[in-house]
C-alpha atoms as a PDB file:
ATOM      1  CA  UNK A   1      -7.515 -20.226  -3.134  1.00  0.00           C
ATOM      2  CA  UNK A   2      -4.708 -22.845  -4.265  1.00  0.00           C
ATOM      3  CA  UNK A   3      -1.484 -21.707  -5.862  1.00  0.00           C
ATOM      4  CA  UNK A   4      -2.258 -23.824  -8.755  1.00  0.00           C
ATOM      5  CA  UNK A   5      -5.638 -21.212  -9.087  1.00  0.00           C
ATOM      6  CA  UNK A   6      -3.326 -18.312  -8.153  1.00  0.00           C
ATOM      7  CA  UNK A   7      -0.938 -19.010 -10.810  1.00  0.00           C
ATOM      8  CA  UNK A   8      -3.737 -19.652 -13.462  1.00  0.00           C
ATOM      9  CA  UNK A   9      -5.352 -16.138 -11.934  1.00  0.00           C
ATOM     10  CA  UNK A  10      -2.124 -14.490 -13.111  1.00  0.00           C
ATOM     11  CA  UNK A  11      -1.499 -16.445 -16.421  1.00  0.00           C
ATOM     12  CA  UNK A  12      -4.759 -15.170 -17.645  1.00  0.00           C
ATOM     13  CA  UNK A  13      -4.021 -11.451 -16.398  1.00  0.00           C
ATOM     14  CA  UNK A  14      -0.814 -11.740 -18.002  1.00  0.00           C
ATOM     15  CA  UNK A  15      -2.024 -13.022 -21.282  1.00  0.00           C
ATOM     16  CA  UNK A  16      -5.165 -10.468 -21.135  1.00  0.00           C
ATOM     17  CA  UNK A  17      -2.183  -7.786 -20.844  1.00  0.00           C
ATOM     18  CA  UNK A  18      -0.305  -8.678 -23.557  1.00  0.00           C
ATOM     19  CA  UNK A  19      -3.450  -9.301 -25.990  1.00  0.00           C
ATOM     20  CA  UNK A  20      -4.325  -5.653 -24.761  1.00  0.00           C
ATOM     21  CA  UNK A  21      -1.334  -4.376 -25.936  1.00  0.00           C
ATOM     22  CA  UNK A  22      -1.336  -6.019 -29.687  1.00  0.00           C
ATOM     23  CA  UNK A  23      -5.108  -4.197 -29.813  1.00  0.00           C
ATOM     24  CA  UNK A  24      -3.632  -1.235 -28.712  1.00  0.00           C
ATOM     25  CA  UNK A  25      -0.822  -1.305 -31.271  1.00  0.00           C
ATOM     26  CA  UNK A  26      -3.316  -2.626 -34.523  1.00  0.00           C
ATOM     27  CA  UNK A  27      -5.597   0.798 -33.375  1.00  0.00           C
ATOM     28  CA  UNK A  28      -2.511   2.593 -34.067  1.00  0.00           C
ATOM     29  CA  UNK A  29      -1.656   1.272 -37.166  1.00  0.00           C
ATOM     30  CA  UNK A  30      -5.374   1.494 -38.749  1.00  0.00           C
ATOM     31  CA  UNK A  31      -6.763   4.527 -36.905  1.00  0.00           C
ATOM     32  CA  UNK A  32      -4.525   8.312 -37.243  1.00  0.00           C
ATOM     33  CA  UNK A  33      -3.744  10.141 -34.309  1.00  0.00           C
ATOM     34  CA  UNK A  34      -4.877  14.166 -33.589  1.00  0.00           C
ATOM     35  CA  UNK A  35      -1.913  15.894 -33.621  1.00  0.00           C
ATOM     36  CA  UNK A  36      -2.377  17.042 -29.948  1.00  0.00           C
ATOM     37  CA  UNK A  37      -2.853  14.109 -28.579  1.00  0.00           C
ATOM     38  CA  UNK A  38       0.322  12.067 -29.761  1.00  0.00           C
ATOM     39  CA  UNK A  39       2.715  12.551 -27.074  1.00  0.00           C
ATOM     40  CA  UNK A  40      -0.243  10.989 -24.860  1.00  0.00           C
ATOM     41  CA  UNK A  41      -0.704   7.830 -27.079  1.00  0.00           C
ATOM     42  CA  UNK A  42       2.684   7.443 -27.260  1.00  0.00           C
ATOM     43  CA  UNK A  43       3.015   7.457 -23.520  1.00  0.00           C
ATOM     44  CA  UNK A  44       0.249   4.954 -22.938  1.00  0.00           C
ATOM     45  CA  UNK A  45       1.563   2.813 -25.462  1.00  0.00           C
ATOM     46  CA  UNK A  46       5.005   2.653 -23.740  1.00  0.00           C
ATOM     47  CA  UNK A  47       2.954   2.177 -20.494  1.00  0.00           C
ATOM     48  CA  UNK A  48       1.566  -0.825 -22.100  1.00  0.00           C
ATOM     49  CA  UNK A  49       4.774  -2.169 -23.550  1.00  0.00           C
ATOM     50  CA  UNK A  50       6.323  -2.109 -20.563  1.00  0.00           C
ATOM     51  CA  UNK A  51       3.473  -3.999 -18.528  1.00  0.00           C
ATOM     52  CA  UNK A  52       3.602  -6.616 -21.218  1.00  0.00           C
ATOM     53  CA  UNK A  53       7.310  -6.831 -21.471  1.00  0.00           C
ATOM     54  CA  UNK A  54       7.219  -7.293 -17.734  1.00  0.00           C
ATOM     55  CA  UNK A  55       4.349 -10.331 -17.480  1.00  0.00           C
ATOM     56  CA  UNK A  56       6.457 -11.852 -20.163  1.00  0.00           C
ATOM     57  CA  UNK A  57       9.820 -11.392 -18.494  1.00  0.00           C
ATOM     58  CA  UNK A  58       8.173 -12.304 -14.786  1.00  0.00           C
ATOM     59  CA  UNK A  59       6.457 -15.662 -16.426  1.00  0.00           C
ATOM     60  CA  UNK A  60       8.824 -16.967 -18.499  1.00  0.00           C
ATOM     61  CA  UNK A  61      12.711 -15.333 -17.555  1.00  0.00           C
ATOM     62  CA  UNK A  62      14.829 -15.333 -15.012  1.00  0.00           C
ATOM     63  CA  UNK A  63      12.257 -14.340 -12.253  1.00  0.00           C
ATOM     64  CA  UNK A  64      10.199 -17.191 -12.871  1.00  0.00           C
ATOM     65  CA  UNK A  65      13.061 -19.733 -12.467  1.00  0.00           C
ATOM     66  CA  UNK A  66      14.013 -17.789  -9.056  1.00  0.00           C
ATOM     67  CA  UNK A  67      10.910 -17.932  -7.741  1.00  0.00           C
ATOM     68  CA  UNK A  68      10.493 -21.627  -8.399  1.00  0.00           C
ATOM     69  CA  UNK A  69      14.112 -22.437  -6.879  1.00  0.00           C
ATOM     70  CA  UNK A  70      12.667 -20.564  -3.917  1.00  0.00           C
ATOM     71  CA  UNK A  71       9.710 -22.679  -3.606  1.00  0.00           C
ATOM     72  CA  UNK A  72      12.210 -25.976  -3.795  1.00  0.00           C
ATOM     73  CA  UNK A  73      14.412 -24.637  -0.985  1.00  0.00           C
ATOM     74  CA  UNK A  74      11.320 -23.224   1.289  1.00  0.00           C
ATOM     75  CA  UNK A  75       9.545 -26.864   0.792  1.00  0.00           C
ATOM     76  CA  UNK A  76      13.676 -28.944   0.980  1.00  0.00           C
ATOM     77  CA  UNK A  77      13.904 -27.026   4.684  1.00  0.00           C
ATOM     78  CA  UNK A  78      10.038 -28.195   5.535  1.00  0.00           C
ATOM     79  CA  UNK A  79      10.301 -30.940   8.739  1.00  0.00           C
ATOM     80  CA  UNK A  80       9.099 -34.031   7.701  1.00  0.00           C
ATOM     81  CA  UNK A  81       6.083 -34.374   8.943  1.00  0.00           C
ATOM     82  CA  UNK A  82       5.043 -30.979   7.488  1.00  0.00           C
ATOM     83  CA  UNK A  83       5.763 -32.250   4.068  1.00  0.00           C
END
């Protein structure tokens, strides 16, 4: 598999997480909850959140932009005829 696959691969995940998440929270606004079972939701929805807030965060913040310098220095300290 090429990275430029890989990183498609994980795009797509990542988007497929966060559209989860918005169809998660529209079922909570339109559908009511059993009493018993609200602490539950709630959890799974943070559960969500957080997964989404993290593919966001990894994709387009700070840990992207590491992880790119990283590939510039590993491919920089490459011997030339490697490159």
């Amino acid at each position: 598999m090429t990275k430029l696959n890989e990183k498609k691969i994980i795009l797509l995940f990542g988007i497929f997480i966060v559209l989860l998440d918005f169809v998660i929270f529209a079922l909570l606004i339109f559908f009511p909850i059993v009493q018993e079972n609200k602490e539950i939701v709630f959890t799974g929805l943070g559960v969500m959140l957080g997964w989404g807030g993290a593919v966001v965060m990894f994709n387009w913040g700070s840990s992207k932009t590491s992880a790119d310098k990283t590939d510039v220095i590993n491919e920089s300290l490459k011997p030339p005829e490697l490159k």
